[in-house]
C-alpha atoms as a PDB file:
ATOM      1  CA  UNK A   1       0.000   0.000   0.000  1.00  0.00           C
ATOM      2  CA  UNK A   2       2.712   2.276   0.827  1.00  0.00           C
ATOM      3  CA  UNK A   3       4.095   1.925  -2.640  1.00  0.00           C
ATOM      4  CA  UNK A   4       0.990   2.215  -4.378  1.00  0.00           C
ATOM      5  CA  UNK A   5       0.198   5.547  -2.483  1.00  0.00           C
ATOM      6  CA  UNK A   6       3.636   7.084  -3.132  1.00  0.00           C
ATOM      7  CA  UNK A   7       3.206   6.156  -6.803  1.00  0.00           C
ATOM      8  CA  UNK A   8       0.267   8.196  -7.464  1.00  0.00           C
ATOM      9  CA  UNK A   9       1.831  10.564  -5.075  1.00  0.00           C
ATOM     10  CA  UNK A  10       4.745  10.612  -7.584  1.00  0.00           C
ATOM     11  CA  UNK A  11       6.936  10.472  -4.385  1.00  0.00           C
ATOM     12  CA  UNK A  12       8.035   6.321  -4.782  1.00  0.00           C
ATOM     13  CA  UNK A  13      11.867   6.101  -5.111  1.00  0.00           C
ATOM     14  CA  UNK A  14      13.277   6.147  -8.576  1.00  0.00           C
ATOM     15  CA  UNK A  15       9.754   7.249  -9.909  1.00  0.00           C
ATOM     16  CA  UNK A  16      10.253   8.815 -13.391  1.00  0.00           C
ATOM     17  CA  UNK A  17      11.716   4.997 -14.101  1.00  0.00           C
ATOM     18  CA  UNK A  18       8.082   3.486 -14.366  1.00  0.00           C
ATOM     19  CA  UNK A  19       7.256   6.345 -16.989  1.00  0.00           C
ATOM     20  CA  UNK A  20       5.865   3.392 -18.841  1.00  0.00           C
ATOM     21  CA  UNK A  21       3.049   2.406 -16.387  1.00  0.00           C
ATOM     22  CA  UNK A  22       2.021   6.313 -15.933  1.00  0.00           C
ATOM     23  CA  UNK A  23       1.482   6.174 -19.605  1.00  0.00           C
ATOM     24  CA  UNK A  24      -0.036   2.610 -19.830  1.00  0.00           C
ATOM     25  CA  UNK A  25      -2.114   3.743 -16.591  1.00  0.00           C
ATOM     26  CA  UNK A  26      -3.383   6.805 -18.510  1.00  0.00           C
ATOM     27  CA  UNK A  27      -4.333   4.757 -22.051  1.00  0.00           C
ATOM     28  CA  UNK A  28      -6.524   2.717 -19.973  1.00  0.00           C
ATOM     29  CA  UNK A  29      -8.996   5.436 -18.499  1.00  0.00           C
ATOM     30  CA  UNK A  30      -8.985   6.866 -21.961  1.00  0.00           C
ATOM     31  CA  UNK A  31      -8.912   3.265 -24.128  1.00  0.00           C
ATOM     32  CA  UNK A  32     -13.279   3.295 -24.548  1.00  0.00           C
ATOM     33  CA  UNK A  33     -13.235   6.952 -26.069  1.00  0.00           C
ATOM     34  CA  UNK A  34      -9.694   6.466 -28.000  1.00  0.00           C
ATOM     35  CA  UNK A  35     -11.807   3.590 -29.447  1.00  0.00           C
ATOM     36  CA  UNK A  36     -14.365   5.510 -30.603  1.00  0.00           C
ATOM     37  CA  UNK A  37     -12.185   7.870 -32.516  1.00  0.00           C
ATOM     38  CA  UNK A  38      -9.748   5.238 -33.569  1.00  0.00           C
ATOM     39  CA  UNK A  39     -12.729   3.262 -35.359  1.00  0.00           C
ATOM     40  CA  UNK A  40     -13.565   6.042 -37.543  1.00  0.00           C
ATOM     41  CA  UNK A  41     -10.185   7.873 -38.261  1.00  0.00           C
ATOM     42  CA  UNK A  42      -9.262   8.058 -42.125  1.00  0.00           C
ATOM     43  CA  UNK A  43      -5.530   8.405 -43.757  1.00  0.00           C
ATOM     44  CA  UNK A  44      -6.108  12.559 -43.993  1.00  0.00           C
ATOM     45  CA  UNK A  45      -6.796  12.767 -40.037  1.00  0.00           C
ATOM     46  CA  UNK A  46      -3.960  10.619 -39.149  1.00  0.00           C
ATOM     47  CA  UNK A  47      -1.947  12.468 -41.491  1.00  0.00           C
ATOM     48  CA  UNK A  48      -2.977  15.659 -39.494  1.00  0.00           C
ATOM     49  CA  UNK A  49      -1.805  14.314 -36.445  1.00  0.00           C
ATOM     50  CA  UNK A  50       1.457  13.210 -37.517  1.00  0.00           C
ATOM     51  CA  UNK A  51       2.028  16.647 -39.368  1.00  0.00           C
ATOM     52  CA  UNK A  52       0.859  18.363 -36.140  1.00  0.00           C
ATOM     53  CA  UNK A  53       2.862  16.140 -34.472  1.00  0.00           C
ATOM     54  CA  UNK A  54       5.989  16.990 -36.352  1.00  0.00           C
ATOM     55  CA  UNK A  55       5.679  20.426 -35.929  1.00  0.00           C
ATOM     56  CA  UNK A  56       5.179  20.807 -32.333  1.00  0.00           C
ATOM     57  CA  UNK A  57       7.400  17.577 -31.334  1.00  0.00           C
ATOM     58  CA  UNK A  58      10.180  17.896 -34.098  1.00  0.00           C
ATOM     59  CA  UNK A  59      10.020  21.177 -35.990  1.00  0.00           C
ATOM     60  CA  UNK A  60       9.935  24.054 -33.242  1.00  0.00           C
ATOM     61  CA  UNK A  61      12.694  22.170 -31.065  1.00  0.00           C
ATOM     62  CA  UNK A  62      15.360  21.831 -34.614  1.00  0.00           C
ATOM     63  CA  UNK A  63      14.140  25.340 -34.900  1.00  0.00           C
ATOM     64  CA  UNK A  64      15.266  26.548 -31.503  1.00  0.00           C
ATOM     65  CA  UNK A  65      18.514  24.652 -31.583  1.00  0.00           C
ATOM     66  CA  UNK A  66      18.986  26.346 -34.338  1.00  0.00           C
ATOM     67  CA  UNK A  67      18.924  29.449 -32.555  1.00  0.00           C
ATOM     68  CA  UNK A  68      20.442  28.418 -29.873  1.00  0.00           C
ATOM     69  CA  UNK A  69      23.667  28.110 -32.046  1.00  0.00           C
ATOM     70  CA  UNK A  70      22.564  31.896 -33.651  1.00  0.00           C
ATOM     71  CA  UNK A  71      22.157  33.095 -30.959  1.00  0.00           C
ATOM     72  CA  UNK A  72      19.331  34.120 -31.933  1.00  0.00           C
ATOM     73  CA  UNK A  73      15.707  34.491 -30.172  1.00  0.00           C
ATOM     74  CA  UNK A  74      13.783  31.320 -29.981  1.00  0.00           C
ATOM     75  CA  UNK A  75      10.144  30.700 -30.674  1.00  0.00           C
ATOM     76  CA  UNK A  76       8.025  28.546 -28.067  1.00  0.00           C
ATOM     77  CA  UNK A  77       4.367  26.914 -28.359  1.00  0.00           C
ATOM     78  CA  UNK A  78       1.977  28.346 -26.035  1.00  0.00           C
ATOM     79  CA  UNK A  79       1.262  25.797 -23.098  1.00  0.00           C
ATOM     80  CA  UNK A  80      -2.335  27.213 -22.873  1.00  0.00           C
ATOM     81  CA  UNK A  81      -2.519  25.022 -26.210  1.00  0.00           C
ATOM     82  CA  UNK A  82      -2.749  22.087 -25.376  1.00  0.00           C
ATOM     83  CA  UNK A  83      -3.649  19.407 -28.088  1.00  0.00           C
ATOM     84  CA  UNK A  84      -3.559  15.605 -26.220  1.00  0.00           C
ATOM     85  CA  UNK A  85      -3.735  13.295 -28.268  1.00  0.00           C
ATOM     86  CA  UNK A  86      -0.853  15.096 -30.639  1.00  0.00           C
ATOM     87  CA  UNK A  87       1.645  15.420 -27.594  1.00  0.00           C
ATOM     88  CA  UNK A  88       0.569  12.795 -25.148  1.00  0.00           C
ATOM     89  CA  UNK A  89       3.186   9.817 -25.512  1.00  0.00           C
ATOM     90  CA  UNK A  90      -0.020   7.487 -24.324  1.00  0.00           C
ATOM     91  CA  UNK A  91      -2.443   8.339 -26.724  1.00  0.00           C
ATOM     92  CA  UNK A  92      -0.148   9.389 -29.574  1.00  0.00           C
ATOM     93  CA  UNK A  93       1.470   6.174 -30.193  1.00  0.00           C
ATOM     94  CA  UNK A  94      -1.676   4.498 -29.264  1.00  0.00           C
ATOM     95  CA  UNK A  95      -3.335   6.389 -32.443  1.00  0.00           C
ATOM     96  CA  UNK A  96      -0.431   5.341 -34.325  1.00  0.00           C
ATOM     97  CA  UNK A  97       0.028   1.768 -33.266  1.00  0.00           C
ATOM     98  CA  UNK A  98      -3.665   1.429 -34.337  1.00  0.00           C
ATOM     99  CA  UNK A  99      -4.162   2.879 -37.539  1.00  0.00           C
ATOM    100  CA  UNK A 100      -0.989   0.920 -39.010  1.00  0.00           C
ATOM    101  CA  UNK A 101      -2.047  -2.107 -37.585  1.00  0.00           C
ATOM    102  CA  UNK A 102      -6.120  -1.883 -39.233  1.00  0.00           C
ATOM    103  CA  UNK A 103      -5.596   0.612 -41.794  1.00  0.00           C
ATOM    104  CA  UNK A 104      -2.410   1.031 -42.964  1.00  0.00           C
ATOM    105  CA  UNK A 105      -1.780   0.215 -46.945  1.00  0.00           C
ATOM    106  CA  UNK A 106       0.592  -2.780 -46.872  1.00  0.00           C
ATOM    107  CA  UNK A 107       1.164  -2.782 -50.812  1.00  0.00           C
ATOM    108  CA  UNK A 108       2.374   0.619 -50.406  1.00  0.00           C
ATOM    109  CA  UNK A 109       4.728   0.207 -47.502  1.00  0.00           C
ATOM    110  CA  UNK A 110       6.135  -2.890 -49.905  1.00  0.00           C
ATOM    111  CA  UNK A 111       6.600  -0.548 -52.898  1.00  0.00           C
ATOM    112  CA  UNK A 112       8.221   2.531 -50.497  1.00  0.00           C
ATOM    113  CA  UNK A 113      10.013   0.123 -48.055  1.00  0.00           C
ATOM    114  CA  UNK A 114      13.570   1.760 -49.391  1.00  0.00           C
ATOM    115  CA  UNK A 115      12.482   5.461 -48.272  1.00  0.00           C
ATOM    116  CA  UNK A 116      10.481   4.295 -44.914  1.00  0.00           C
ATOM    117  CA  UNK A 117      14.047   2.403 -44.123  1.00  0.00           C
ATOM    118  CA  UNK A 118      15.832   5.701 -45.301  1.00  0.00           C
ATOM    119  CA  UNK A 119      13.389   8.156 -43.367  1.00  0.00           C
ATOM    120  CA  UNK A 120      14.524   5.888 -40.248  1.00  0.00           C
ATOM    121  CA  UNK A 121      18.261   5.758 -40.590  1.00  0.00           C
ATOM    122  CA  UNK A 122      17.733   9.951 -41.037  1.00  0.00           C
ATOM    123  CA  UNK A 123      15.825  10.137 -38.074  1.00  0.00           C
ATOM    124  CA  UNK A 124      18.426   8.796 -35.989  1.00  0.00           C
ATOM    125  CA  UNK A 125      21.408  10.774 -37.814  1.00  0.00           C
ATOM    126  CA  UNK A 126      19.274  14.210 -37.360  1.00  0.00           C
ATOM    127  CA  UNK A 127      18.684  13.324 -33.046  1.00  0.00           C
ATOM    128  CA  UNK A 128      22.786  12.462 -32.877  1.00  0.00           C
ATOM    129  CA  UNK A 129      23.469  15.535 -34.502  1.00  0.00           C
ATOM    130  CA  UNK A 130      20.998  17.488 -32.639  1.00  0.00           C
ATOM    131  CA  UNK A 131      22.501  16.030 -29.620  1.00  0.00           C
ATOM    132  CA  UNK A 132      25.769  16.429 -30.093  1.00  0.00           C
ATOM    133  CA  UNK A 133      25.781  19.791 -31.393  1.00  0.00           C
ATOM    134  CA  UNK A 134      23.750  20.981 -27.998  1.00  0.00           C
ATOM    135  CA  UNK A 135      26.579  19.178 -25.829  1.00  0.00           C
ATOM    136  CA  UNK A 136      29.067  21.494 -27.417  1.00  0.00           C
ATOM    137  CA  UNK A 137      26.950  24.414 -26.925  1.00  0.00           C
ATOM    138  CA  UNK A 138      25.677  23.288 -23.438  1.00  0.00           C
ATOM    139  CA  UNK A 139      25.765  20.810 -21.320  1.00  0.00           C
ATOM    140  CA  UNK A 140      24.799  17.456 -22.241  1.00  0.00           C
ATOM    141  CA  UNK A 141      21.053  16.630 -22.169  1.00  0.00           C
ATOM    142  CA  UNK A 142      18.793  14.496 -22.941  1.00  0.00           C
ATOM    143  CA  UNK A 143      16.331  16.870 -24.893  1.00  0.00           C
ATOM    144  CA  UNK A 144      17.152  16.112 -28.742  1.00  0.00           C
ATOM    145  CA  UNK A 145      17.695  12.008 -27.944  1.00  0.00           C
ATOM    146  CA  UNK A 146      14.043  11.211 -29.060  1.00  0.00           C
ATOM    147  CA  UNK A 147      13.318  14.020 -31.305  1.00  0.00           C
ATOM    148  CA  UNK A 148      12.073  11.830 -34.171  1.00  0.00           C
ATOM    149  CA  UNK A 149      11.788   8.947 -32.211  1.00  0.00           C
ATOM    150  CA  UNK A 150       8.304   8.583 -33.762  1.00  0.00           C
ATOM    151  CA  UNK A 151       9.858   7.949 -37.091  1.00  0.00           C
ATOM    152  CA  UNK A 152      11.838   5.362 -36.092  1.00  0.00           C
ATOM    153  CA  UNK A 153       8.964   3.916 -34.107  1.00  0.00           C
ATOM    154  CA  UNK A 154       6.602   3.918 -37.025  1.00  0.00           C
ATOM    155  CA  UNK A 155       9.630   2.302 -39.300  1.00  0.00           C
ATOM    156  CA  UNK A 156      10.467  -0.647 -37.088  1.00  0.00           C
ATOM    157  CA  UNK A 157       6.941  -0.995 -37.029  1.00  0.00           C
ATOM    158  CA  UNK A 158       5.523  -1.581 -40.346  1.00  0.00           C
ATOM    159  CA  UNK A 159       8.734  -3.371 -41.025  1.00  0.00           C
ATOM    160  CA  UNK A 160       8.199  -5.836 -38.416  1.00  0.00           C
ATOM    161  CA  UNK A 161       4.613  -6.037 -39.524  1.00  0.00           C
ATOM    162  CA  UNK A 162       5.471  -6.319 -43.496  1.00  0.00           C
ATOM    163  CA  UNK A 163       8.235  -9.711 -42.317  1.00  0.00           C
ATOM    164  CA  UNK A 164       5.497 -10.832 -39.922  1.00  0.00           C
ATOM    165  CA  UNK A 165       3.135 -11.327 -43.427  1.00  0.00           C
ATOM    166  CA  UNK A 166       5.932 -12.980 -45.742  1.00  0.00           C
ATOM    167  CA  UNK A 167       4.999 -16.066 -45.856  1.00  0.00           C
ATOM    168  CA  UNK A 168       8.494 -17.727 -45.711  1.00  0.00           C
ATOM    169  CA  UNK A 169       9.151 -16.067 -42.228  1.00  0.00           C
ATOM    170  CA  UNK A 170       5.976 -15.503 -40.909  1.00  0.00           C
ATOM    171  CA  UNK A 171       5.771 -18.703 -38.593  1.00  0.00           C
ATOM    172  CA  UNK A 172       9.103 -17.963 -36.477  1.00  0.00           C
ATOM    173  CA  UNK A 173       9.271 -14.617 -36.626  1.00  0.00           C
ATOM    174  CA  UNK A 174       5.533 -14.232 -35.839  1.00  0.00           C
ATOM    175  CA  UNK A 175       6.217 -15.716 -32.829  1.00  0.00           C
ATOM    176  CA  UNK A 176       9.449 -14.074 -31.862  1.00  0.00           C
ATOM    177  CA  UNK A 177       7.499 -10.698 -32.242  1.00  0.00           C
ATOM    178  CA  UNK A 178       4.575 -12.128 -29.730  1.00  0.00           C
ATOM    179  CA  UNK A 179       6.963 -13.706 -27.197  1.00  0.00           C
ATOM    180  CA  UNK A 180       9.017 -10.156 -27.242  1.00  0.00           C
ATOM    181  CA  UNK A 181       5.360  -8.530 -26.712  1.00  0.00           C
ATOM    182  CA  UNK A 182       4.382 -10.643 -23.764  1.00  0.00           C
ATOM    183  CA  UNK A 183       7.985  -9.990 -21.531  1.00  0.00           C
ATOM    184  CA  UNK A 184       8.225  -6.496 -22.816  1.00  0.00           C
ATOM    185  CA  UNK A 185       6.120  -5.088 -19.648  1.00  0.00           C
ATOM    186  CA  UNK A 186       7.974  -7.252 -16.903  1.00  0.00           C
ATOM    187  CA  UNK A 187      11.292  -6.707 -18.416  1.00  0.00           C
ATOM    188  CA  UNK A 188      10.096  -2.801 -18.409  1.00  0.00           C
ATOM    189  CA  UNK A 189       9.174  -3.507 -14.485  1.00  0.00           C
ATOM    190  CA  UNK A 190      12.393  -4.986 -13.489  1.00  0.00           C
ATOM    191  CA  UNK A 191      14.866  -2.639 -15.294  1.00  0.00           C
ATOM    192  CA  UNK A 192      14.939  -0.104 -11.768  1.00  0.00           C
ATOM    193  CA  UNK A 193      15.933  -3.446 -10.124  1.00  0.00           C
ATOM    194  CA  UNK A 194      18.336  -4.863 -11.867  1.00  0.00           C
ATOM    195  CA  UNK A 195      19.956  -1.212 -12.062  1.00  0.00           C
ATOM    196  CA  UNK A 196      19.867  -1.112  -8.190  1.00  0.00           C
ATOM    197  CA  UNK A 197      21.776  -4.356  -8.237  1.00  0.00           C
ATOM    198  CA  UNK A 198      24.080  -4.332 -11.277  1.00  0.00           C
ATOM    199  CA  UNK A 199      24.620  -1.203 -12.743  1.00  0.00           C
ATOM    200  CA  UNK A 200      27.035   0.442 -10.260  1.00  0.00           C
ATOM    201  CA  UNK A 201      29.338  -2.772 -10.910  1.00  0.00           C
ATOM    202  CA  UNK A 202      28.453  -3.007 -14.829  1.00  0.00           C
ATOM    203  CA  UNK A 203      29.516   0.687 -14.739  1.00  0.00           C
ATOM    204  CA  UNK A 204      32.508   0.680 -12.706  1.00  0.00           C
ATOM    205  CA  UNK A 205      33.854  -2.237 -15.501  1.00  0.00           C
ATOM    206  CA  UNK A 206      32.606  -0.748 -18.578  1.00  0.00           C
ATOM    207  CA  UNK A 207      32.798   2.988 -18.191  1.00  0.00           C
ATOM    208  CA  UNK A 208      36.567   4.027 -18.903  1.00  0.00           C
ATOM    209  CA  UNK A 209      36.166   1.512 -21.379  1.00  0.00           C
ATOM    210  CA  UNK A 210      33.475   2.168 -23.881  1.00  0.00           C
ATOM    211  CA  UNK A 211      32.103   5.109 -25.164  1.00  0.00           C
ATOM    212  CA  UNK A 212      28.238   6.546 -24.425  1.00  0.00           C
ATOM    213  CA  UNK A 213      26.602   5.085 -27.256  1.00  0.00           C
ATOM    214  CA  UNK A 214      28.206   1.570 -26.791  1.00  0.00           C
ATOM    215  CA  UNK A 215      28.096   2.192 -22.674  1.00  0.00           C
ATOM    216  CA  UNK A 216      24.166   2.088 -23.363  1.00  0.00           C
ATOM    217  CA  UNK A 217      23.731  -1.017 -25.613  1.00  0.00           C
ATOM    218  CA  UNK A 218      26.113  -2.615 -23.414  1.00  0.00           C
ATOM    219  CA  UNK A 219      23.263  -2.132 -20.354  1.00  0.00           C
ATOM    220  CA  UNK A 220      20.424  -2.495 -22.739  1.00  0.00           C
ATOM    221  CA  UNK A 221      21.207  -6.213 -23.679  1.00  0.00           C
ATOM    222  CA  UNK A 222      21.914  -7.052 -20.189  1.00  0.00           C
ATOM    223  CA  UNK A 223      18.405  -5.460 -19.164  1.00  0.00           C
ATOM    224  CA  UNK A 224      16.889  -6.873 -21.959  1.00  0.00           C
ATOM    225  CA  UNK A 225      18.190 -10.375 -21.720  1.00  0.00           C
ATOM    226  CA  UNK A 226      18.081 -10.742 -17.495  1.00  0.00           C
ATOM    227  CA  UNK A 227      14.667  -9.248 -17.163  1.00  0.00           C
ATOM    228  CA  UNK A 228      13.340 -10.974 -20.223  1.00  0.00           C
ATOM    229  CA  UNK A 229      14.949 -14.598 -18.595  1.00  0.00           C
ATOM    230  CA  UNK A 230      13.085 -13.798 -15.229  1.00  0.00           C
ATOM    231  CA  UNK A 231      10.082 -12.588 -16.594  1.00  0.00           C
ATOM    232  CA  UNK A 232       9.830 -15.646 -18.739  1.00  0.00           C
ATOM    233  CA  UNK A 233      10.128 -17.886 -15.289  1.00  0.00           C
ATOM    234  CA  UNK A 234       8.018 -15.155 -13.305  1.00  0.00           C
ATOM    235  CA  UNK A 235       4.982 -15.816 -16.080  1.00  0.00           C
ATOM    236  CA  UNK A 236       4.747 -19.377 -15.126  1.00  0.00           C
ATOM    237  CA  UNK A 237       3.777 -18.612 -11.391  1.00  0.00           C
ATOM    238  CA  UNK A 238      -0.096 -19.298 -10.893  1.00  0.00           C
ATOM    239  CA  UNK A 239      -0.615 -15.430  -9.472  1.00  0.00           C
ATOM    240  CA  UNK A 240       2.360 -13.604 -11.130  1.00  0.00           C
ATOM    241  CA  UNK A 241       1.868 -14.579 -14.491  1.00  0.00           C
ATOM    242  CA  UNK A 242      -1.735 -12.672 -14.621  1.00  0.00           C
ATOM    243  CA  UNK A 243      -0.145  -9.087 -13.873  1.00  0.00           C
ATOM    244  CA  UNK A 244       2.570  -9.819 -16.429  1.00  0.00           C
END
């Protein structure tokens, strides 16, 4: 109990690690009306989001870095305008997730597969260069890092959904794709954990020794591969396996 009040007291311990679960948490209450909108969305409104989108999520914050490196006067969106379901992470990708899973035209994604697979490569060559260029007029953040993270989202998406229909691979990697589904969420869960245990030492071994980028695969294949092992065992338990 003590946990569960501090959660939604946003006073638990390591907090802004379950992220995840505020979002999931949040497309829940909304998931009946989300429906409703999601059911009758065509190509030209979904287009409208992403473009909208783009130019609050993508566009202004290029723009500013831009001035930033001017020195110039940057240009802000007003926070009295507030448009959910463009900027909210939970129902954002939620919009996107469904109308590329129900709606999206496969035969096209086949015939522009070479510039979806380019647009993602150039989204994450635009956020290293955004980052980098504010470390060397800053100090390092985190604010550029997922700055077209959408794009890469949508391309590892329909890519995975385009292998997931060819019939030669479909079997196996059909059900690589739903076994990765099913421990994403406990292997999300028991990241703060296995940090608390292992990443002081992983760091203290790895740090003079690699550099950011490979510092932070190195720690995302051990998360990935030790919470995915004990959420596999943790889904067999009777209880366990129902919150999982």
């Amino acid at each position: 109990w003590d946990f569960v009040r501090k959660f939604f007291g946003v006073s638990v311990p390591g907090g802004e690690s379950y992220w995840f679960l505020y979002s999931y948490i949040a497309l829940l209450c909304f998931l009946p009306f989300l429906k409703r909108i999601l059911d009758r969305i065509t190509k030209y409104e979904f287009l409208a989001i992403l473009i909208m989108h783009f130019v609050i999520s993508s566009l202004i914050p290029v723009i500013n870095l831009a001035a930033l490196a001017l020195d110039a006067e940057d240009i802000g969106w007003p926070s009295r305008l507030q448009l959910p379901l463009v900027t909210a992470k939970p129902f954002f990708y939620a919009i996107c997730g469904y109308y590329l899973d129900k709606k999206a035209d496969m035969a096209m994604v086949r015939k522009q597969r070479t510039k979806l697979v380019l647009a993602g490569i150039l989204a994450i060559v635009v956020s290293f260069i955004a980052v980098k260029l504010e470390a060397s007029l800053t100090d390092y953040s985190e604010n550029y890092i997922s700055l077209f993270d959408y794009v890469l989202a949508i391309t590892i998406f329909l890519g995975a959904k385009r292998l997931a229909s060819v019939k030669e691979i479909k079997g196996g990697f059909k059900s690589f794709v739903l076994l990765m589904g099913s421990l994403s969420f406990g292997i999300y869960l028991l990241d703060p954990f296995l940090k608390a245990a292992l990443y002081s030492k992983y760091s203290s071994v790895c740090a003079d020794i690699l550099n950011f980028a490979l510092f932070s695969l190195g720690w995302l294949i051990i998360s990935l591969v030790l919470g995915g092992f004990f959420t596999f065992i943790l889904k067999k338990l009777p209880v366990i396996k129902n919150y999982l």
